[in-house]
Structures are given as C-alpha cells and as structure tokens.
Protein backbone atom coordinates (compact mmCIF):
# COMPACT_ATOMS: atom_id res chain seq x y z
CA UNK A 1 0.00 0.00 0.00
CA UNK A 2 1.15 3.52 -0.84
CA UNK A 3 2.58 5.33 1.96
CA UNK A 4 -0.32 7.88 3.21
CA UNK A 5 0.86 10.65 5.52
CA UNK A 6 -2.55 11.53 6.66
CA UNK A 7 -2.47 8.40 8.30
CA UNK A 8 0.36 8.98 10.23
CA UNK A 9 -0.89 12.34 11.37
CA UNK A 10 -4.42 10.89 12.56
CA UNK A 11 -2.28 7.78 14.86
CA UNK A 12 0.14 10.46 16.09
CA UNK A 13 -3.24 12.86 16.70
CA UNK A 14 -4.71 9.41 18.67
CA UNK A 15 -1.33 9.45 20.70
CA UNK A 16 -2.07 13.25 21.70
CA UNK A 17 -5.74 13.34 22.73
CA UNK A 18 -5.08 10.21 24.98
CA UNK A 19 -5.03 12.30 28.03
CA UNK A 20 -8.27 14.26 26.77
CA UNK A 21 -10.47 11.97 26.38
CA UNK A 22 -9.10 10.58 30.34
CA UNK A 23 -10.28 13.73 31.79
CA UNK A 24 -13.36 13.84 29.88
CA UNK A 25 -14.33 10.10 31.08
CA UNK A 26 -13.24 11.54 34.89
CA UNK A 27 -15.63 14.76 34.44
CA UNK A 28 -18.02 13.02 32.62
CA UNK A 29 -18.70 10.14 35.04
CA UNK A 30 -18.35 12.22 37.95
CA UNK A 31 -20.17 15.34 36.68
CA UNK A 32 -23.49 12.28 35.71
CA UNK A 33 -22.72 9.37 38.46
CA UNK A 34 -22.35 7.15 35.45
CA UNK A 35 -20.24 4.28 34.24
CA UNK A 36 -20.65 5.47 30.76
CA UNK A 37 -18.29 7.22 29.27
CA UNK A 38 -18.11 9.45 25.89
CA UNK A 39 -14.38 8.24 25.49
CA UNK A 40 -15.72 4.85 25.18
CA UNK A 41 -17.34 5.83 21.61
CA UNK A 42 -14.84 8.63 20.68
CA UNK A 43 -11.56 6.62 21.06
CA UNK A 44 -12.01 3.86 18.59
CA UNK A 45 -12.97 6.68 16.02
CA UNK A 46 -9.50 6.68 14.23
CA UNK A 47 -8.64 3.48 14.80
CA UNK A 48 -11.65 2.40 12.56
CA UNK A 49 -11.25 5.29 10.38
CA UNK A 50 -7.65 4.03 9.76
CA UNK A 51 -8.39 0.16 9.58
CA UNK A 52 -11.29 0.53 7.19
CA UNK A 53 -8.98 2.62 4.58
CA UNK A 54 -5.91 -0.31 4.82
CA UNK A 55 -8.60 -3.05 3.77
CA UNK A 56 -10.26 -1.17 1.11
CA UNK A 57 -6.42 -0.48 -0.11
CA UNK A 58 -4.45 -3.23 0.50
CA UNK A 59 -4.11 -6.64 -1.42
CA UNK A 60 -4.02 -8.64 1.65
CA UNK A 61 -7.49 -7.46 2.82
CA UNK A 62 -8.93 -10.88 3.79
CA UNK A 63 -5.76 -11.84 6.05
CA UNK A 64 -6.75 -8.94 8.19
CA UNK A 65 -10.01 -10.10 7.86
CA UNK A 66 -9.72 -13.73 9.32
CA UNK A 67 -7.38 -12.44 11.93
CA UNK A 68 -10.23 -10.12 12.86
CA UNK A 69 -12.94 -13.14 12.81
CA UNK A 70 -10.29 -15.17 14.94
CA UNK A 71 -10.65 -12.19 17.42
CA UNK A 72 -14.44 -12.16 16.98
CA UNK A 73 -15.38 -15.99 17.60
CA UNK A 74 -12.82 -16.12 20.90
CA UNK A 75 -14.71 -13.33 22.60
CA UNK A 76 -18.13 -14.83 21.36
CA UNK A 77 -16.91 -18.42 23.35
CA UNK A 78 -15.63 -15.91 26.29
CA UNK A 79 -18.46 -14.26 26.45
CA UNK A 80 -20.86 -18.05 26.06
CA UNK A 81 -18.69 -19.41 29.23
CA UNK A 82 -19.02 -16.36 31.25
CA UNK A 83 -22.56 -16.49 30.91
CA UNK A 84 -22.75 -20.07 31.97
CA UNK A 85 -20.92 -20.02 35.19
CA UNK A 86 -21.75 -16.40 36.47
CA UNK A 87 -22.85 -16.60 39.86
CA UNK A 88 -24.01 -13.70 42.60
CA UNK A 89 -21.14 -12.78 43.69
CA UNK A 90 -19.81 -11.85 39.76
CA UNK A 91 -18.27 -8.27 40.18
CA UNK A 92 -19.54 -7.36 37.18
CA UNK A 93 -22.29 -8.12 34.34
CA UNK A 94 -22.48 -9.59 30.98
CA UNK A 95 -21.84 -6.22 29.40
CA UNK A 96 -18.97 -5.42 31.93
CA UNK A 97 -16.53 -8.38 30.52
CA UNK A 98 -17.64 -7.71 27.09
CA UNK A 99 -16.12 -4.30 27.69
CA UNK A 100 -13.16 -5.32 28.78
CA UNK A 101 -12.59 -7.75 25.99
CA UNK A 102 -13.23 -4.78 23.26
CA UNK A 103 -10.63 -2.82 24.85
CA UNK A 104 -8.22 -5.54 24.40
CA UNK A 105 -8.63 -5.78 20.64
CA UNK A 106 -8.79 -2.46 20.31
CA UNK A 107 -5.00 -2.56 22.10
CA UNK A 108 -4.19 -5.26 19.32
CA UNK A 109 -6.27 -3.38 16.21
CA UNK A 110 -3.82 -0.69 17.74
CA UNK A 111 -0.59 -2.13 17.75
CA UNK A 112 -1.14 -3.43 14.29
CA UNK A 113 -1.70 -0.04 13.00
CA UNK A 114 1.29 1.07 14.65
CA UNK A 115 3.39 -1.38 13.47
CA UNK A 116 2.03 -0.99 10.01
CA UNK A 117 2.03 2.57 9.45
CA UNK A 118 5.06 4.01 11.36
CA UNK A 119 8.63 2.97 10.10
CA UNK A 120 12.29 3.91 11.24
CA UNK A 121 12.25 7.30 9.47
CA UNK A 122 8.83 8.41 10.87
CA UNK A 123 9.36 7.28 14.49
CA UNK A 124 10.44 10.79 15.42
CA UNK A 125 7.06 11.71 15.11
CA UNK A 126 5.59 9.57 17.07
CA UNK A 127 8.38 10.46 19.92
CA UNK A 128 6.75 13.93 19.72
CA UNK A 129 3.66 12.79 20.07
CA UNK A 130 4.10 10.78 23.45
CA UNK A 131 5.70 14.18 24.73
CA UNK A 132 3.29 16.86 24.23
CA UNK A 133 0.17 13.84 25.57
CA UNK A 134 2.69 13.41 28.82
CA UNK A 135 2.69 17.65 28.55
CA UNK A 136 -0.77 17.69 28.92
CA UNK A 137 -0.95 15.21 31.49
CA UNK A 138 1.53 17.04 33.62
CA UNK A 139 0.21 20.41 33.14
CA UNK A 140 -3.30 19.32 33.66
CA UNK A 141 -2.44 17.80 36.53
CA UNK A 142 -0.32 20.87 38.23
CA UNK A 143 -3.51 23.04 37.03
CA UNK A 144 -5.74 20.47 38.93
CA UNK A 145 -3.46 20.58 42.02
CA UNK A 146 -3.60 24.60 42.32
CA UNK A 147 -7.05 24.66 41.96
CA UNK A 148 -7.73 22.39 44.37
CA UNK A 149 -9.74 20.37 42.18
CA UNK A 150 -7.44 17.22 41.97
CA UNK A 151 -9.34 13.62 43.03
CA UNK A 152 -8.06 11.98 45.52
CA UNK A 153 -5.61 8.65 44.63
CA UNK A 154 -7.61 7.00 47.50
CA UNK A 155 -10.75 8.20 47.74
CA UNK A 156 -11.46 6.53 50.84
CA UNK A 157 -8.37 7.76 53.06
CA UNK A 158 -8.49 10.56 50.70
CA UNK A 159 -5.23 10.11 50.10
CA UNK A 160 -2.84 11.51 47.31
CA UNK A 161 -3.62 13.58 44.15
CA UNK A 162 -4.01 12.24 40.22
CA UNK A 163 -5.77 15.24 39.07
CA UNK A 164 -9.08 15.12 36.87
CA UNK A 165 -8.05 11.15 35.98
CA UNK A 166 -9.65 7.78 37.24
CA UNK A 167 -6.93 5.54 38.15
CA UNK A 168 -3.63 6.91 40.01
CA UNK A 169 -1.94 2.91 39.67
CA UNK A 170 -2.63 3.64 35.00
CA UNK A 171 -1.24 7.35 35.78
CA UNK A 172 1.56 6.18 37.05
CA UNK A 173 1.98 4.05 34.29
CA UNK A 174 1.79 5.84 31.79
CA UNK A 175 3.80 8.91 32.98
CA UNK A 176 6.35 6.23 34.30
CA UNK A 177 6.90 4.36 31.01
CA UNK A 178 6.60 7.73 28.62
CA UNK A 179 9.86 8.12 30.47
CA UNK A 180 12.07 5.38 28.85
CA UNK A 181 10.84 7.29 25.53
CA UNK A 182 11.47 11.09 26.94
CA UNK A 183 14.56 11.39 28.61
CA UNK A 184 16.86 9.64 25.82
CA UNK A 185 15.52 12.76 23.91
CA UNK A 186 17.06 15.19 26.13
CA UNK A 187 20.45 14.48 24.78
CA UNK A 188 19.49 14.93 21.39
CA UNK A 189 17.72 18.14 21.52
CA UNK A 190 18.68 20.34 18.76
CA UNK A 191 17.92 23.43 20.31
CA UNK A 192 18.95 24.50 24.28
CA UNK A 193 14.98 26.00 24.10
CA UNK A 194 14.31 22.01 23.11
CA UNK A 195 16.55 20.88 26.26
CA UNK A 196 14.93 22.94 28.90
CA UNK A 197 11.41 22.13 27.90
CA UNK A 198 12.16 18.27 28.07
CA UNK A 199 14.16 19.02 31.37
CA UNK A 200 11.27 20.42 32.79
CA UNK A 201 8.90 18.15 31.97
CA UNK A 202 10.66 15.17 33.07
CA UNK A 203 11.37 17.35 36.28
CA UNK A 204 7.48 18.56 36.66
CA UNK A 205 6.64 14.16 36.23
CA UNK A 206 9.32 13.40 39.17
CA UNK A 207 8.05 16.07 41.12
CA UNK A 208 4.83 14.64 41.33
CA UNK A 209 4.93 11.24 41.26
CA UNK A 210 7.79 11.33 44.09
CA UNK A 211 5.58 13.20 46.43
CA UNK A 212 1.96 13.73 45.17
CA UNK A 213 0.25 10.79 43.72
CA UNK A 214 0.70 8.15 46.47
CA UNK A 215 1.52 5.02 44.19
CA UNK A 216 4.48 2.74 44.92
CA UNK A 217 4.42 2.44 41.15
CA UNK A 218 4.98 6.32 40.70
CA UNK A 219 7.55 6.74 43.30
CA UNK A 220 9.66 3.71 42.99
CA UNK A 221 8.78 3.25 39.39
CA UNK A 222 10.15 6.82 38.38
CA UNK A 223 13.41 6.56 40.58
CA UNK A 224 14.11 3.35 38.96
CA UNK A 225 13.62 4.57 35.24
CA UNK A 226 15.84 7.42 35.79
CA UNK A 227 18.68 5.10 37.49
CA UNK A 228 18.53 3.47 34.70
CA UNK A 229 18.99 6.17 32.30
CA UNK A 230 22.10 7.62 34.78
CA UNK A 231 23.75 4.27 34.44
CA UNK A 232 23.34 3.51 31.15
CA UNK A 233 24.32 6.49 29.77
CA UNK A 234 27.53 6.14 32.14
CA UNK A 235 28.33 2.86 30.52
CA UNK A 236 28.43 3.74 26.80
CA UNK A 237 30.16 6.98 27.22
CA UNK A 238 32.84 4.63 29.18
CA UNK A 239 32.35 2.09 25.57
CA UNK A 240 32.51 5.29 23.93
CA UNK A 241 35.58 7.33 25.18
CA UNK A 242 36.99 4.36 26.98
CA UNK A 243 37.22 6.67 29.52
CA UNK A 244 34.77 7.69 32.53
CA UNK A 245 32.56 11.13 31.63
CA UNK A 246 33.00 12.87 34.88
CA UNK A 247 30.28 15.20 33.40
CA UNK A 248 27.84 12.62 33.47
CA UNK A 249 28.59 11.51 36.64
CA UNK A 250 28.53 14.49 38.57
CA UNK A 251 24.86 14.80 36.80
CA UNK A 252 23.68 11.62 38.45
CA UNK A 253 25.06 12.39 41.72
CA UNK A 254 23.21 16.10 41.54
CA UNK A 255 20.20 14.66 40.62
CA UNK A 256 19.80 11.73 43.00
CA UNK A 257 20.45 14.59 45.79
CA UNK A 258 18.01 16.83 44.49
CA UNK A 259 15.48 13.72 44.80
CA UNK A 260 16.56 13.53 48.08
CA UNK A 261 16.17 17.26 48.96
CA UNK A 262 12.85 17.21 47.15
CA UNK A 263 11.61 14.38 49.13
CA UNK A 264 12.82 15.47 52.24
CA UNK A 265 11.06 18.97 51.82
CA UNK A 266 7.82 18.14 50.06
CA UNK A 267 7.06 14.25 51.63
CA UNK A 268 5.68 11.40 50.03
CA UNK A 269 2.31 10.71 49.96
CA UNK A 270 3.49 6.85 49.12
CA UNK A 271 5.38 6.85 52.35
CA UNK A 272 1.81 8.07 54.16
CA UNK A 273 -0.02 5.56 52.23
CA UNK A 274 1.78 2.69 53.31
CA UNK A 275 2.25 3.59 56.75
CA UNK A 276 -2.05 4.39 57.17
CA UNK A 277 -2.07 0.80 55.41
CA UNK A 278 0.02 -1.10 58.15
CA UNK A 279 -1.75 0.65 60.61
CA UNK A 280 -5.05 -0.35 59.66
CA UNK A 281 -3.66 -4.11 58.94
CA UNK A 282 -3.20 -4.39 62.98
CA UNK A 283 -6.99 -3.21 63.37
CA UNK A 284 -8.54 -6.63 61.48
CA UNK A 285 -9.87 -8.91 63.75
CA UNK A 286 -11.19 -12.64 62.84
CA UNK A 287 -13.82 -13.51 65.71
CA UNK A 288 -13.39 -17.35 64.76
CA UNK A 289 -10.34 -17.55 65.50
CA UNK A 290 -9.80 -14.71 67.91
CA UNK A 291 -6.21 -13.51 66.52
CA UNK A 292 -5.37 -10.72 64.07
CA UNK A 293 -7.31 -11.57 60.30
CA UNK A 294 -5.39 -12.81 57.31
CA UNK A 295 -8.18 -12.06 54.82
CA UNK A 296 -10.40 -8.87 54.40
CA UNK A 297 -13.45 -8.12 56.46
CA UNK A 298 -15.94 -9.52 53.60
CA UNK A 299 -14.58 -12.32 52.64
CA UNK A 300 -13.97 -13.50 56.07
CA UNK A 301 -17.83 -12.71 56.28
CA UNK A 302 -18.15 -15.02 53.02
CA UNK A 303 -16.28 -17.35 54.74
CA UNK A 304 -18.19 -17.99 57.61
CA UNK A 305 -21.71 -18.02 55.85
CA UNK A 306 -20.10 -20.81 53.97
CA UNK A 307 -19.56 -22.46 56.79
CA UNK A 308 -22.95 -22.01 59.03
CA UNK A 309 -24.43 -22.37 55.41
CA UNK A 310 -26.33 -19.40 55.42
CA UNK A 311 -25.18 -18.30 52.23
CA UNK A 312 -28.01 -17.79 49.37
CA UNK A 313 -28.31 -20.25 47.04
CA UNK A 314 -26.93 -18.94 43.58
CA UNK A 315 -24.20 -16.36 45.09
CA UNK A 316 -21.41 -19.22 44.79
CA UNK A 317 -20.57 -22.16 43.05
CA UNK A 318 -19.53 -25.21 44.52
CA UNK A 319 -16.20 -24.99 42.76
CA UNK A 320 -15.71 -21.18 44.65
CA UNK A 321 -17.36 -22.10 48.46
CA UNK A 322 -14.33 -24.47 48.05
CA UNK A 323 -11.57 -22.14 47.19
CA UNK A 324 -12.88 -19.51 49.61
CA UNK A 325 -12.31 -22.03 52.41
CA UNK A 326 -8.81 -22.89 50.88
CA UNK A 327 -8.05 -19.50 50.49
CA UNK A 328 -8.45 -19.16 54.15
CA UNK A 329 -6.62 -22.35 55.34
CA UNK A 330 -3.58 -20.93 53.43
CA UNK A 331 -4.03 -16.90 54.56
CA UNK A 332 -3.67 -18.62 58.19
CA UNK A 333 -1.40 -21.18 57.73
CA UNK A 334 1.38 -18.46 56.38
CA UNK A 335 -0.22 -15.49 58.35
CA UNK A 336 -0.70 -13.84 55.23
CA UNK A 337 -1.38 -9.71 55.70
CA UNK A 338 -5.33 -8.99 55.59
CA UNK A 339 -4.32 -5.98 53.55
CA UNK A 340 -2.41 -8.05 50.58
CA UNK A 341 -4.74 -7.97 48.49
CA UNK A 342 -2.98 -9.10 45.45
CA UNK A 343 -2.02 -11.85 46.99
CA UNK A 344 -5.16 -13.02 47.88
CA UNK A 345 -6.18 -12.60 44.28
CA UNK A 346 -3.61 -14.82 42.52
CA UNK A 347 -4.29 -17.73 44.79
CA UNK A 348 -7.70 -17.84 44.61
CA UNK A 349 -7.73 -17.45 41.30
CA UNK A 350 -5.18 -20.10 40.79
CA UNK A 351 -6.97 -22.49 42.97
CA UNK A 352 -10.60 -21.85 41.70
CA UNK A 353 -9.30 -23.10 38.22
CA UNK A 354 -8.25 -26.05 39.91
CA UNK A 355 -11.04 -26.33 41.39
CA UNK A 356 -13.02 -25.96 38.59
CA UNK A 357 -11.06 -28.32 36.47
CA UNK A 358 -12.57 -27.40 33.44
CA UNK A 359 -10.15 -27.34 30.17
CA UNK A 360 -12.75 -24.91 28.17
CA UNK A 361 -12.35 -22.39 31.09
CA UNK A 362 -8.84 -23.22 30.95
CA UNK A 363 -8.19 -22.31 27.04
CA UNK A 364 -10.64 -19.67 26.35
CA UNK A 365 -11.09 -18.04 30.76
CA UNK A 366 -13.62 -17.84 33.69
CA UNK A 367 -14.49 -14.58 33.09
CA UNK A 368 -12.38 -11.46 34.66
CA UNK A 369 -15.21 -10.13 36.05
CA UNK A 370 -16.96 -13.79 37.17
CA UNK A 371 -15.28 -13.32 40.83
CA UNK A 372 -16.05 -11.42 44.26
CA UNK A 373 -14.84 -8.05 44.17
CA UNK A 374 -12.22 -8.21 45.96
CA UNK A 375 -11.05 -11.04 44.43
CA UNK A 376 -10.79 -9.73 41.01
CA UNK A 377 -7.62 -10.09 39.63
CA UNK A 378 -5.55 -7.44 39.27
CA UNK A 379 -2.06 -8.49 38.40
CA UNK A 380 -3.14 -8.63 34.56
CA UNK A 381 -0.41 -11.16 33.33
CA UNK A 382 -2.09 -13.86 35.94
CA UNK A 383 -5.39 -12.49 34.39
CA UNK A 384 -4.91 -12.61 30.85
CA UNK A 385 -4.06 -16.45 31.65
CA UNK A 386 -6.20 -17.37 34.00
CA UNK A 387 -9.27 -15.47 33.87
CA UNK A 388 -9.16 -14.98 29.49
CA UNK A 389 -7.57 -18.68 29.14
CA UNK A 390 -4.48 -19.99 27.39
CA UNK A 391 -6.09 -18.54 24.06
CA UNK A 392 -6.66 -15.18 25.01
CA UNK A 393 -3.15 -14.66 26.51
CA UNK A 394 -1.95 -16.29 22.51
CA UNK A 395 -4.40 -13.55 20.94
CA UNK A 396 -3.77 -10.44 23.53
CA UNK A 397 -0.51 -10.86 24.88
CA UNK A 398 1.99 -13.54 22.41
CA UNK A 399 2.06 -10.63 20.20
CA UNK A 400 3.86 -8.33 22.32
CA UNK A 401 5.74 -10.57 23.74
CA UNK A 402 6.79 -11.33 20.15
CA UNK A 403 8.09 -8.49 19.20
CA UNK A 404 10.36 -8.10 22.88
CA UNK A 405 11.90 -11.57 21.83
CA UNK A 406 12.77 -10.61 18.93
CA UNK A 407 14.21 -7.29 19.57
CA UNK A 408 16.57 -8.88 22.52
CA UNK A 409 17.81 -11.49 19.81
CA UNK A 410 18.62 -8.56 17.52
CA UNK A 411 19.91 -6.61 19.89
CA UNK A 412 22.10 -9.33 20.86
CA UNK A 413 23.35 -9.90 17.53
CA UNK A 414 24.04 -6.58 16.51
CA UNK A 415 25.13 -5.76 19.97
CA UNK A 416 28.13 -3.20 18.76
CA UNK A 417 25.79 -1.12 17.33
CA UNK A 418 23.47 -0.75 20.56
CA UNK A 419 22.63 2.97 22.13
CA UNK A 420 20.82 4.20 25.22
CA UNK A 421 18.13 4.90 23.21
CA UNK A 422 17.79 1.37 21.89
CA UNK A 423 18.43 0.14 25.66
CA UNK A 424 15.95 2.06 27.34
CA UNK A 425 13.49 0.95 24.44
CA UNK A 426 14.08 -2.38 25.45
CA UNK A 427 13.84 -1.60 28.99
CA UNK A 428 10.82 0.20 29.36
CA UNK A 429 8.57 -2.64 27.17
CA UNK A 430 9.88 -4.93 29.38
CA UNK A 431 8.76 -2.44 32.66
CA UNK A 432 5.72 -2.97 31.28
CA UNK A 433 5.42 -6.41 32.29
CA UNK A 434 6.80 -6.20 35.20
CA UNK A 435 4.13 -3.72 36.08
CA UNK A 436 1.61 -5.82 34.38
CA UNK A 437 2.29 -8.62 36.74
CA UNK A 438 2.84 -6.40 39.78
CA UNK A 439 0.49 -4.11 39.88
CA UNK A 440 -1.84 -4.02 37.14
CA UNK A 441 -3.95 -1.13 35.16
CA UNK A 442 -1.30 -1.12 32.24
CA UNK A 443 -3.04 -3.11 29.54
CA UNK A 444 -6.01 -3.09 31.17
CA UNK A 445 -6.09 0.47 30.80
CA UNK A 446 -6.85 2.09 27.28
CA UNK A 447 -4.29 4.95 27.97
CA UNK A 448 -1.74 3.07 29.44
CA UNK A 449 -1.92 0.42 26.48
CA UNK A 450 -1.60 3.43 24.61
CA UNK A 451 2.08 3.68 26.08
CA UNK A 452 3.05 -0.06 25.63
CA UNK A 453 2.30 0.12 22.02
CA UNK A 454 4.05 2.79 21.12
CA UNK A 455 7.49 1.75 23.44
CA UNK A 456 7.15 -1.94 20.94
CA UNK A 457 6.60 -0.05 17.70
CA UNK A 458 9.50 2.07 18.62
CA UNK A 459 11.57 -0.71 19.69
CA UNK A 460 10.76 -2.84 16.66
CA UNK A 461 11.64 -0.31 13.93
CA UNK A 462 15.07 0.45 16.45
CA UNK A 463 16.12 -2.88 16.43
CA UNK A 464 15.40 -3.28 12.16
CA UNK A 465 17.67 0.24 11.59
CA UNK A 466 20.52 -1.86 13.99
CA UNK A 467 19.82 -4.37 11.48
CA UNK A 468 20.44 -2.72 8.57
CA UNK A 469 22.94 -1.06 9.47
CA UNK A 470 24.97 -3.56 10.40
CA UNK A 471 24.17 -5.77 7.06
C-alpha cells in the first residue's frame, strides 16, 4: 500500500488526545454518576477510520479479515462461558466483561496499526507525540493541584492527588513508562529551548509522582527509570571514550540529591499511604479464630456463611465455596497480611481453576469479572491467563511478547551497534510487564496500552535500523 501521511498524522493525533479523552471520562462520570463514558465511543474513532482505509487499499485485505474473525469468535466463546458459570457474587455483568474484551482488541487493532504505518524514518514523530500527551498530562495535573480540584488517589483515606483522571496505579503508568521514551531525547535536543522544555517536563513528572500521587508504582517506578537512564548512559560513554565522563557523573550524583532534597522537603504521599495501610492491617480482627485476620473483612464474612451455610443459594458455586475455604486455610497457615490484596487474588484465582477443572475455562477463561470483588484479579499477566484462558493470553498478549523476543535477539546480535536509546526501548517494554504482573492497570487500561504500544513499535523499527545497518 502507498505510503499515506494523513495516516500517520491521525495515529500520532490518537497518541495526543489520549489524556483528553481521560479527563473527559473523569468529568463526565463524575459530573453524571455514570459508568458510561463518551471516550468509550470517541476513542475507537481513528482506529476504525484508519483500519477501514488499509482493507479497502491493500491486497491482503482478507488476512486482516480472518485475523479479525479469529478475534471475533474467541470473545463470542468468552463471552458463552461467562454467561454459563456467572454466579451472585460476579463483580460485574455480561456487558462489563464484554467491555473489557473490546478494549483488548482495540489494544491489538492498535498495535497493528502502529506497526504498520510508522517505520524507522517516521518514528520521530511519534516520539513527539508521546511528549506533548505526557505535557498535557503534567500540566493538567499541576492546574488540577492549584485549583484544588485534583481527586483523591484514594478516595477513601483521601489520600494523594491524580488530578481530573480515574486511576492513580494507570497514571503512574503511563507517565512512568513515557519516560524510557522522553529522557533519551534530552540528549538529542537540537535546540537549548528544546533541552529545557524536556528538562522540565521530566522534572514537573518526578516532582509529582515522588511526592503527590501516592503510588508505589509512581515513586519507585520513576526513581528506577531514571537510574537506569544515569547508568546507562555512564556505561556507553565509558564504551565510547573508553574513559569515565565525569560530566555525566557528577549529573547523576546532583540529581539523586536533588530527589533527596525534594523528598525530604515536600514528603511522600506513598510513604503516608503505606504507613495508614500497616496501621489499619493491625486493626482486622477474625472472631473465629480470635487472633489478628489474614483475609479482608468480607470475605472472612463469606467465609463464615459458607460455613454455618447461610449463604443464598446462587451467590457461589460449589467450585468457589471451596476455594474460599482454601483460600483461608492458606491466609492462616502463612499469616498472610489482611491488607495483601494481590495476593489473595492470585491464589484464589489459581486455585478456583483447579477447582473448577474445566479445560474450556482453561483455554478460552472464567471470566475477569466472574469473581467477588475483591477477588478480582488485578495483576493482569495472571489475568490474561487465568481469567481470558491460554487462548486469550496467545491472541492479547503472544504478540507483544513477540516483538520483545525478537528485539533482545537482535539486539544481541548486533550488539556493537546498541545505544541508550535502543536500551531504554528495550527496557521500558519490558517495565511494562513487570508492572503488568505487579500491579496491574497497564493493559487493562486504554491509555496506558496506549504507552506499551508505542514503546514496541519504537523498539521494533530500532532494532530493524541496527539491522540494517549492520548488514
């Protein structure tokens, strides 16, 4: 197909608006005490726009096509074996888990796009993009702050700031990873003007996810990225020069202080946040077995009723009344934290497919949204395989990971030819699993997904110039 540039221009333009159309869901929902959201309509716009004009032009039409209808009949079985098992306690509905699994090949649609339109001469552009969307975010957020009209990170302690957005834990995400993109840029600003505005930027992001925002995944997530950066450009200006760059040096040192300083003066809201959590840990009682509770207030609750059998018929399965009770023989057994949430989820979950024992559930998923609240999975690499099935991780997640194994066996063969920028590429798509799997709301936010796409795009076409290059 004929390169079209007003195709680039709309993706970039999707890149851009990401953080518009967040605040409009926040206002939105909040302004009408809704779940609907216009951002649910408007944000698969261009996407469409885009995909319908490469099948009408390109020879290979019906490929996309039967790739699409693969996509189409595995939610369709999702959705069939959802509907079958859904019980009372199901967090969510029928249309709920349908959502969820639009988003996710919308994130797929997306990173086909991505990969098909953008190139190694055009990825410049979409560097720019992911800049002025995290220069929106930031300002937005400072604006927000000032104005004393910032949501709380934790509504309930009300707790930390994320500014007119839903989710502080897909915030932190996003304005974390955008930073394995950003700061290589700083170095090759063309203009001191250029330098300064990235500078402060990056700066304004630290700022606030050090001390504002509350998330372990802002704080520590942030620090870490820009360790990296410090280190790795030390080592290739050592490969470089064969000599150390004091320069550079003395620029990590001032920098880590000025985190310091900046902590020191401001606090952390993180720090708050996970002191107010141990503190209310100590505070859970469980009356049956008079001693400090492993498991939340409600599921203990769940617990017992299973127990005395009081529980209505219809709110649980026989294969979940026995992993609650499981899940509470283990929570005592290794005096697991009541306030561990995460860790509740991911053995539940594991043990309610055992219990369930079921190898359609296994291939094609339970349902992400078939589970107690609390109990909902959030570590979305557990999810994707657990709760969407050995075929939907294949269809949602393979491909990524795809495209990261085959950049690390590039870059290893054309290792002489690697640069930070390359490196921090690398790094930051594989951040995002790590977050994925630790905390969650990266690809299960449409945003955030936004982010991994464009760090794998960017990555891929790096990795093909190395190539080429060294051919």
């Amino acid at each position: 197909m004929e390169k079209n540039k007003t195709i680039d221009k709309l993706l970039c333009l999707l890149i851009i608006i990401c953080p518009i159309l967040d605040m409009l869901s926040f206002i939105f929902r909040n302004t009408f005490e809704t779940n609907i959201s216009p951002s649910t309509f408007l944000r698969p716009i261009i996407s469409i726009i885009v995909i319908i004009y490469i099948v009408i032009k390109d020879k290979n039409r019906w490929k996309i096509i039967a790739v699409g209808g693969v996509y189409g009949i595995y939610a369709l079985i999702h959705m069939y074996l959802y509907y079958q098992i859904r019980t009372g306690c199901s967090y969510g509905t029928l249309i709920h888990e349908a959502q969820y699994l639009v988003n996710y090949t919308f994130m797929i649609l997306n990173l086909f796009l991505f990969m098909y339109v953008f190139k190694a001469d055009t990825i410049k552009s979409l560097q720019n993009s992911i800049f002025i969307a995290i220069a929106i975010y930031i300002v937005s957020i400072y604006i927000a702050i000032f104005t004393g009209t910032s949501s709380f990170t934790y509504p309930i302690e009300q707790m930390g700031s994320k500014g007119w957005f839903e989710s502080g834990n897909s915030l932190s995400a996003i304005l974390v990873l955008s930073m394995f993109i950003i700061l290589p840029l700083i170095k090759k600003a063309e203009t001191n003007k250029q330098k300064i505005i990235y500078v402060s930027v990056v700066a304004l992001v630290g700022i606030f996810l050090m001390t504002q925002i509350g998330t372990r995944v802002g704080l520590f997530g942030f620090v870490l990225t820009l360790g990296l950066y410090i280190f790795l450009e030390i080592v290739f200006s050592i490969i470089k020069s064969k000599k150390i760059n004091k320069k550079i040096i003395f620029t990590g040192l001032g920098i880590i202080l000025a985190i310091g300083i900046v902590v020191s003066i401001l606090g952390s809201n993180t720090f708050t946040r996970r002191k107010h959590i141990q503190e209310e840990s100590q505070h859970s009682f469980d009356e049956t077995k008079q001693e400090v509770a492993h498991l939340t207030g409600d599921v203990l609750t769940i617990c017992k009723g299973i127990v005395e059998n009081t529980i209505e018929d219809g709110y649980l399965s026989e294969e979940e009344e026995k992993t609650f009770l499981e899940l509470y023989e283990i929570a005592n057994k290794y005096n697991l934290k009541s306030n561990d949430q995460r860790l509740h989820q991911i053995i539940y979950n594991l043990l309610l497919v055992k219990n369930q024992h079921n190898i359609g559930l296994i291939m094609f998923g339970n349902g992400y949204l078939n589970n107690f609240r609390e109990l909902v999975l959030e570590m979305e690499l557990m999810s994707f395989l657990l709760n969407f099935g050995i075929l939907g991780f294949a269809l949602y997640i393979v491909p990524f990971l795809a495209i990261l194994i085959y950049s690390f066996i590039q870059i290893i063969k054309n290792i002489k030819r690697l640069d930070v920028t390359c490196a921090m590429l690398f790094l930051g798509s594989g951040f995002a699993y790590i977050l994925s799997l630790l905390s969650g709301y990266v690809f299960f936010n449409s945003s955030s997904m936004m982010f991994v796409i464009i760090l794998h795009v960017c990555l891929f076409n790096k990795v093909q110039e190395m190539k080429k290059e060294n051919s």
